[in-house]
Protein backbone atom coordinates (compact mmCIF):
# COMPACT_ATOMS: atom_id res chain seq x y z
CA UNK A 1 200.06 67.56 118.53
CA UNK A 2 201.19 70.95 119.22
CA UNK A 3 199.85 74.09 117.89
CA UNK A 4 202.99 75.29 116.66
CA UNK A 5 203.32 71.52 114.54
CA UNK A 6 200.50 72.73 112.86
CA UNK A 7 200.98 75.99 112.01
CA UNK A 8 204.34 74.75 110.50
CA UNK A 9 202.62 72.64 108.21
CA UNK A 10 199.76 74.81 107.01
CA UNK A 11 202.56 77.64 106.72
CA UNK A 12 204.82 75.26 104.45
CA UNK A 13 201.51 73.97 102.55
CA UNK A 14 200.48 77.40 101.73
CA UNK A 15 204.10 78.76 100.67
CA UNK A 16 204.91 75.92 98.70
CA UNK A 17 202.26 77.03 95.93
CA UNK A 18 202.79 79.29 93.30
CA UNK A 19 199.50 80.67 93.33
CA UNK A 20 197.21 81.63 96.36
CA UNK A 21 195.88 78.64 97.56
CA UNK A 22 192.30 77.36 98.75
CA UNK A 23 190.10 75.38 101.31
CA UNK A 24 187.04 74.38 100.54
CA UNK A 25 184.31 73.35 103.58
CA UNK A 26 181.28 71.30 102.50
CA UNK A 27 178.60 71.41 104.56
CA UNK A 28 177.05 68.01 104.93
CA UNK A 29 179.89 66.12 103.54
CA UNK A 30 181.74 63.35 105.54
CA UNK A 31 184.84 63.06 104.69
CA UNK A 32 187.66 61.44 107.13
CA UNK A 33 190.46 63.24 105.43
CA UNK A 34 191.11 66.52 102.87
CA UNK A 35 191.73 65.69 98.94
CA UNK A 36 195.02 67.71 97.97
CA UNK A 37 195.20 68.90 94.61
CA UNK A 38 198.06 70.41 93.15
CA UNK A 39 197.33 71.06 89.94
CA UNK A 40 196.78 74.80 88.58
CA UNK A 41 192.95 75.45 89.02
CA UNK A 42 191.52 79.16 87.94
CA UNK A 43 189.19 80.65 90.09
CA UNK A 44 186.26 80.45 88.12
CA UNK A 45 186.55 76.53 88.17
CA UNK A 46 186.90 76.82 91.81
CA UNK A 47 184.31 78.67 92.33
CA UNK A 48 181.96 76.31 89.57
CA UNK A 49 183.34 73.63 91.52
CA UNK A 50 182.18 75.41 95.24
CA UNK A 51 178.69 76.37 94.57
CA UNK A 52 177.70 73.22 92.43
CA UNK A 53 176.88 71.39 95.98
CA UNK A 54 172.56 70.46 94.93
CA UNK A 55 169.87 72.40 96.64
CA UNK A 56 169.55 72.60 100.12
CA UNK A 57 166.05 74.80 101.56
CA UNK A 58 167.84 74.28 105.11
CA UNK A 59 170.70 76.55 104.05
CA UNK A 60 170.21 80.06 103.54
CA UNK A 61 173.53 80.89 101.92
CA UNK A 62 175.03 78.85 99.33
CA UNK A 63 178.57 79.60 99.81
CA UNK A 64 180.44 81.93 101.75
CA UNK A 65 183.81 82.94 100.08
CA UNK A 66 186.23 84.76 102.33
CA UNK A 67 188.85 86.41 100.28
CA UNK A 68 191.95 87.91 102.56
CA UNK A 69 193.82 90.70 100.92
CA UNK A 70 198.17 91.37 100.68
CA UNK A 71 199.63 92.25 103.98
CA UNK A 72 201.42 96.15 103.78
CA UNK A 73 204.60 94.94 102.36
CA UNK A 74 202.59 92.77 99.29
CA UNK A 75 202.78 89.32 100.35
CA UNK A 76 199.98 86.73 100.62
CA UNK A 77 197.99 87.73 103.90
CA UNK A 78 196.55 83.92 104.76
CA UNK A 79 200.17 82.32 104.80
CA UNK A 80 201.56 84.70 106.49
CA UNK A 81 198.16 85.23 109.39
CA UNK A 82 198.49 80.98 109.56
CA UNK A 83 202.55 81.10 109.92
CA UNK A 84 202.11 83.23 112.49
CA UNK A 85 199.59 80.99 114.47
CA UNK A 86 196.79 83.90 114.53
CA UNK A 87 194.06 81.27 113.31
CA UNK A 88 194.03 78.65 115.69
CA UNK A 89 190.61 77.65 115.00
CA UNK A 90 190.36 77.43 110.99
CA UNK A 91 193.72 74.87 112.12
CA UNK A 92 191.29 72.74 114.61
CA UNK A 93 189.24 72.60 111.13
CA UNK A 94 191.71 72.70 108.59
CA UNK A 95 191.32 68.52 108.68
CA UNK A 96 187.64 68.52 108.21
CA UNK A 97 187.90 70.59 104.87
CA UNK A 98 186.40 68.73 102.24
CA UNK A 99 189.16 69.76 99.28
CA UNK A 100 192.11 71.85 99.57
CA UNK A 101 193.29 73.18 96.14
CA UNK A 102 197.54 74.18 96.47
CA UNK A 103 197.38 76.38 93.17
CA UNK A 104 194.50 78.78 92.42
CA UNK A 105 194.92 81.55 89.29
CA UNK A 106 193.21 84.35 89.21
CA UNK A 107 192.77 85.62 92.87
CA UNK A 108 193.40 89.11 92.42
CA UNK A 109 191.00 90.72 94.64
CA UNK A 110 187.14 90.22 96.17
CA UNK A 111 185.68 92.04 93.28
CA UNK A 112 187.41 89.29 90.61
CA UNK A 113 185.79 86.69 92.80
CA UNK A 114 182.70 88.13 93.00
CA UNK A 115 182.54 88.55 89.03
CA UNK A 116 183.64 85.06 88.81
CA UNK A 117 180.80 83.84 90.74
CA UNK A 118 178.23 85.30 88.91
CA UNK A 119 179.74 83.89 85.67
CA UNK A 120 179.05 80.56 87.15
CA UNK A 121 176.01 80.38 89.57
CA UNK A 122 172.43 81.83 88.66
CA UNK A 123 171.52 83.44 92.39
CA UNK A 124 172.62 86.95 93.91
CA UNK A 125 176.33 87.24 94.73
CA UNK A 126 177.18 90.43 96.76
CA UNK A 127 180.90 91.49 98.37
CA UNK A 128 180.69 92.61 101.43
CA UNK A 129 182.73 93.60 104.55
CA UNK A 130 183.63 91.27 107.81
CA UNK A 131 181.38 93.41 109.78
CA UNK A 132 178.72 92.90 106.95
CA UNK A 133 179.21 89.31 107.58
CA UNK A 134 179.01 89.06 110.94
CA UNK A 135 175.88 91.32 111.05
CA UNK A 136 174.30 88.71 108.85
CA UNK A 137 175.55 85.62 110.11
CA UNK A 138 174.07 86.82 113.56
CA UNK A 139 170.44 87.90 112.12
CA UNK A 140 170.69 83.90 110.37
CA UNK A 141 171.43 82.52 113.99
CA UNK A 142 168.83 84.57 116.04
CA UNK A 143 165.89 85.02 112.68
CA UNK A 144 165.81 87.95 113.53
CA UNK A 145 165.22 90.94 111.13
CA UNK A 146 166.30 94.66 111.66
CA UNK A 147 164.07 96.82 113.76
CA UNK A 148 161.67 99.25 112.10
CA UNK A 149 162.44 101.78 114.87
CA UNK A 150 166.38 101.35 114.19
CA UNK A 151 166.95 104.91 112.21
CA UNK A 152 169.36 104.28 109.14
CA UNK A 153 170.18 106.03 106.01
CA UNK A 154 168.45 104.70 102.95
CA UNK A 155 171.52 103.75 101.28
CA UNK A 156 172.36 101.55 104.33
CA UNK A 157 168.68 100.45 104.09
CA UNK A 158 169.22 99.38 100.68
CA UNK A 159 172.33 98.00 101.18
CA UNK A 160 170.96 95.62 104.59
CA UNK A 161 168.36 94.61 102.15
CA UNK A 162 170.51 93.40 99.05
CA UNK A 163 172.51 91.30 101.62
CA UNK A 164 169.18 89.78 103.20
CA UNK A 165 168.28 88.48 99.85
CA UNK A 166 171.93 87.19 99.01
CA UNK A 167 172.78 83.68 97.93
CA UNK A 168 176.90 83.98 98.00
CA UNK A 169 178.84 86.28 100.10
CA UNK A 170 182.37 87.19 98.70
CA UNK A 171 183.78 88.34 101.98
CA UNK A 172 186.62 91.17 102.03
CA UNK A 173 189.11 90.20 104.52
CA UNK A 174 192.25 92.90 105.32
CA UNK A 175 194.19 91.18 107.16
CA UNK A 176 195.45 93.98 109.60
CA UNK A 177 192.18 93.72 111.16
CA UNK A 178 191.74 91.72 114.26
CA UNK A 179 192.96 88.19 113.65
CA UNK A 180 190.78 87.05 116.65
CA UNK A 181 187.68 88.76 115.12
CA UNK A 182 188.71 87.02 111.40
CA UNK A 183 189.78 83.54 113.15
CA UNK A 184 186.27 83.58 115.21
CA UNK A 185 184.11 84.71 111.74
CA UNK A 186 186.07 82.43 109.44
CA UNK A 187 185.26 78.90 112.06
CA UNK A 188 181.53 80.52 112.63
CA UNK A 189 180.83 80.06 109.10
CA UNK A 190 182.50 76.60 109.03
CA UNK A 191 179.89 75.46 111.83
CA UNK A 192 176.92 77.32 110.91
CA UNK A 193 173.71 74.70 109.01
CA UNK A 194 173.03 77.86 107.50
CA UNK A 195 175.61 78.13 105.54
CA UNK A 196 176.16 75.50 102.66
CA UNK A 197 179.85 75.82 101.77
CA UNK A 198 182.56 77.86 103.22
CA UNK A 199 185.81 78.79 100.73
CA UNK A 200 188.78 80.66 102.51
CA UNK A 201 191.39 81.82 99.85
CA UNK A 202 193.72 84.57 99.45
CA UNK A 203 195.12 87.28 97.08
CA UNK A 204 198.31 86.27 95.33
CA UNK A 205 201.39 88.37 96.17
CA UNK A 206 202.88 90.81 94.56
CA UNK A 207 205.98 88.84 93.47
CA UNK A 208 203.93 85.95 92.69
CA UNK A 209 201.78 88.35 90.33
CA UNK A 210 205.09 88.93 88.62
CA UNK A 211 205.91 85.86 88.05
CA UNK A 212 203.24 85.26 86.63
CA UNK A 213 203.61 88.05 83.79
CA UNK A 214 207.05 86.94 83.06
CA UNK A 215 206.16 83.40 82.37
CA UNK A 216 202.81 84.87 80.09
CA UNK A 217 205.54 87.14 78.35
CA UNK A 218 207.16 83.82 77.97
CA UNK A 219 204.85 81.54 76.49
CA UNK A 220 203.29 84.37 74.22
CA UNK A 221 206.60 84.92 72.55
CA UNK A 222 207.14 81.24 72.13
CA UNK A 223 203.78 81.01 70.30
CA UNK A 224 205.05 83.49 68.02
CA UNK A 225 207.94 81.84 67.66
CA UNK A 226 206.57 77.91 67.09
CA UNK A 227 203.73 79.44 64.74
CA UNK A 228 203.53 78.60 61.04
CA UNK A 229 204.08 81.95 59.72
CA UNK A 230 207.41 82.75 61.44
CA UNK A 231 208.78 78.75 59.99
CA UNK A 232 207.32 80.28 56.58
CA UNK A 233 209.26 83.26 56.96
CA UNK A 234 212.77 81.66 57.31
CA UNK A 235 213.18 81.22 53.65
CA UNK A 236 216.71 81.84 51.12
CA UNK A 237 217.45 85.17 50.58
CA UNK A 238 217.18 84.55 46.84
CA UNK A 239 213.49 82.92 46.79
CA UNK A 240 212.21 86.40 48.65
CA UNK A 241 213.67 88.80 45.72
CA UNK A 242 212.73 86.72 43.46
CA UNK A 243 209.24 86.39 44.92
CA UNK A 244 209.19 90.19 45.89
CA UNK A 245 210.07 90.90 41.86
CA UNK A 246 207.09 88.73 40.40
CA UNK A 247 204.79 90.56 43.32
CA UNK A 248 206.08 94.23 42.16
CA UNK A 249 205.50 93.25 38.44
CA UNK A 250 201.83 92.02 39.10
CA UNK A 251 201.09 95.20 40.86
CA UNK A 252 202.20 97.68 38.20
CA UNK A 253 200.12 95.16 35.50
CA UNK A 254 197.25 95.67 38.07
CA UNK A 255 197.78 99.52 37.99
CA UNK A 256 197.62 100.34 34.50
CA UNK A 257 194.91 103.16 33.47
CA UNK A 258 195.02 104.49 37.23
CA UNK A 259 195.56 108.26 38.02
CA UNK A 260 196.22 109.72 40.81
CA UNK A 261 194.87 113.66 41.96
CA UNK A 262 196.03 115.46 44.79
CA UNK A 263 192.96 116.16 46.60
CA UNK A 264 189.33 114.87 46.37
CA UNK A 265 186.20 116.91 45.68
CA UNK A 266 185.45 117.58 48.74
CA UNK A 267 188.83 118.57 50.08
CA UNK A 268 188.57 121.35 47.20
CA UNK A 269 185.12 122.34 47.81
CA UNK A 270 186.39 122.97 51.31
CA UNK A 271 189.24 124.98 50.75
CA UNK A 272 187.34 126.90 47.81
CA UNK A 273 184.76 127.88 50.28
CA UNK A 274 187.53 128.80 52.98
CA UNK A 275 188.75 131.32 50.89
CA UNK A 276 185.19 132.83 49.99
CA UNK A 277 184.00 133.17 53.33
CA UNK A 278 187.81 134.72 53.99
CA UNK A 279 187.21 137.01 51.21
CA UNK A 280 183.88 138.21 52.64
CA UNK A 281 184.33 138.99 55.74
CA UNK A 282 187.52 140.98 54.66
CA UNK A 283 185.27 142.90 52.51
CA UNK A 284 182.72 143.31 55.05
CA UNK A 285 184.93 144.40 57.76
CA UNK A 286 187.15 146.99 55.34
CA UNK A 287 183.61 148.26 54.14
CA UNK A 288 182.47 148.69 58.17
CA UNK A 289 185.96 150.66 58.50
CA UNK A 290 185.06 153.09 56.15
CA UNK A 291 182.12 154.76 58.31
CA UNK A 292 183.23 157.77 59.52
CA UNK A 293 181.68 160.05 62.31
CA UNK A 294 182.32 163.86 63.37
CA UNK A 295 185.15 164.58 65.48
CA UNK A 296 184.06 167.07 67.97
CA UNK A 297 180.54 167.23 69.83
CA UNK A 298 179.57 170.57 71.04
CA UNK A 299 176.90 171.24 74.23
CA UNK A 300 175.44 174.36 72.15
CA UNK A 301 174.54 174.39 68.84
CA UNK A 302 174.76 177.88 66.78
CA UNK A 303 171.29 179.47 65.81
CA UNK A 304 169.58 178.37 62.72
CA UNK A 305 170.78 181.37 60.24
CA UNK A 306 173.82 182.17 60.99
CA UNK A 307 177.47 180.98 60.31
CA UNK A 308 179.48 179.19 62.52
């Protein structure tokens, strides 16, 4: 089969969804063909649903989730990289893929993911960059750890060492990088023993992101619409005055021997000590105007006895 026949077909499976779609690789499992599922799975079941594969000591990463962002103009990035043919090997392993879910909500970016993941699994998740990735994917191949003479920053330090000790990777993919470099990274982790499970998804497009606000408008306002109170509220015009006249005679029953003031004690103890302090410091500054000085300062003063 040609490479174009395939492309084709991964291009129409991916546009055919409504939500960003997703392939799940299981490392270990033997399947002879992918189970399709159409139906509308969040991403927080999809990622319950990834990581839940047992313990394994031979693998040193549970799952590796690669996440590829909107292309410049806002559509889906994976479609649009796989219509294009720029991932020939994830196609040679697109048949090996364990479960291939049409319909994901909730993709909205690496960080959602990421959150997801730790709502669901009890290791460390981190997000990190392809380069990340491959950095770490090649220290896993060669066990090989960073050199002590190697001078870094301490933030990069810290950062090498929170992905050493990382159980899932949510890997940021833009997908104007290289497509050789993401098509190469993307089938490494499919064949790696290191790595348990392998999830390759995308972030929905902008249209499809406003699609799916019109149809929440949608079903919100025909909630409000099906609910008890609004079939309560459809009543004869009669029944509501009449019901609105017993209401307004109960309340002026209920308010019988209640007075009203204007203000409370504390809003006049406020304003009667506004006008104190107000009268003070009038007082005080009228009674600082009223110092007077001499007018004219002389170098010589006249001798004592004798008249100016």
């Amino acid at each position: 089969m040609k490479l174009s026949v395939i492309t084709t077909a991964i291009a129409i499976t991916f546009g055919v969804a409504s939500a960003a779609p997703a392939i799940v690789w299981m490392n270990g499992h033997s399947s002879h063909a992918p189970s399709h599922s159409s139906d509308i799975v969040d991403a927080r079941s999809l990622m319950a649903s990834s990581l839940a594969g047992g313990d394994d000591s031979s693998s040193a990463l549970a799952a590796v989730v690669f996440v590829i962002g909107r292309d410049s103009n806002g559509s889906e990035g994976l479609r649009n990289l796989a219509s294009s043919g720029k991932l020939p090997s994830v196609h040679q392993r697109y048949a090996s893929a364990d479960s291939i879910h049409h319909q994901v909500s909730g993709v909205e970016s690496s960080r959602t993911m990421a959150r997801d993941a730790r709502s669901v699994f009890e290791g460390k998740v981190v997000e990190v960059t392809l380069n990340e990735f491959n950095r770490k994917l090649s220290s896993m191949a060669q066990n090989s750890v960073d050199s002590p003479f190697e001078k870094v920053s301490k933030s990069e330090q810290k950062r090498r060492r929170e992905i050493a000790q990382a159980d899932v990777l949510i890997v940021s993919v833009n997908p104007t990088d290289d497509a050789s470099g993401i098509d190469s990274s993307i089938s490494a982790a499919i064949d790696s023993s290191a790595i348990r499970n392998v999830v390759l998804s995308s972030v929905r497009s902008v249209d499809e992101v406003k699609h799916a606000r019109k149809l929440a408008v949608a079903d919100r306002f025909n909630k409000v619409n099906s609910s008890p109170r609004s079939a309560t509220a459809r009543r004869l015009e009669d029944q509501a005055n009449n019901q609105n006249n017993a209401n307004n005679q109960n309340n002026n029953q209920q308010m019988d021997g209640v007075y009203f003031v204007n203000m409370t004690p504390n809003i006049f103890a406020g304003l009667l000590f506004f006008f104190m302090f107000v009268f003070t410091a009038h007082l005080g500054l009228s009674c600082m105007n009223m110092i007077e000085g001499q007018d004219v300062y002389v170098k010589k003063m006249p001798h004592i006895g004798r008249e100016v």
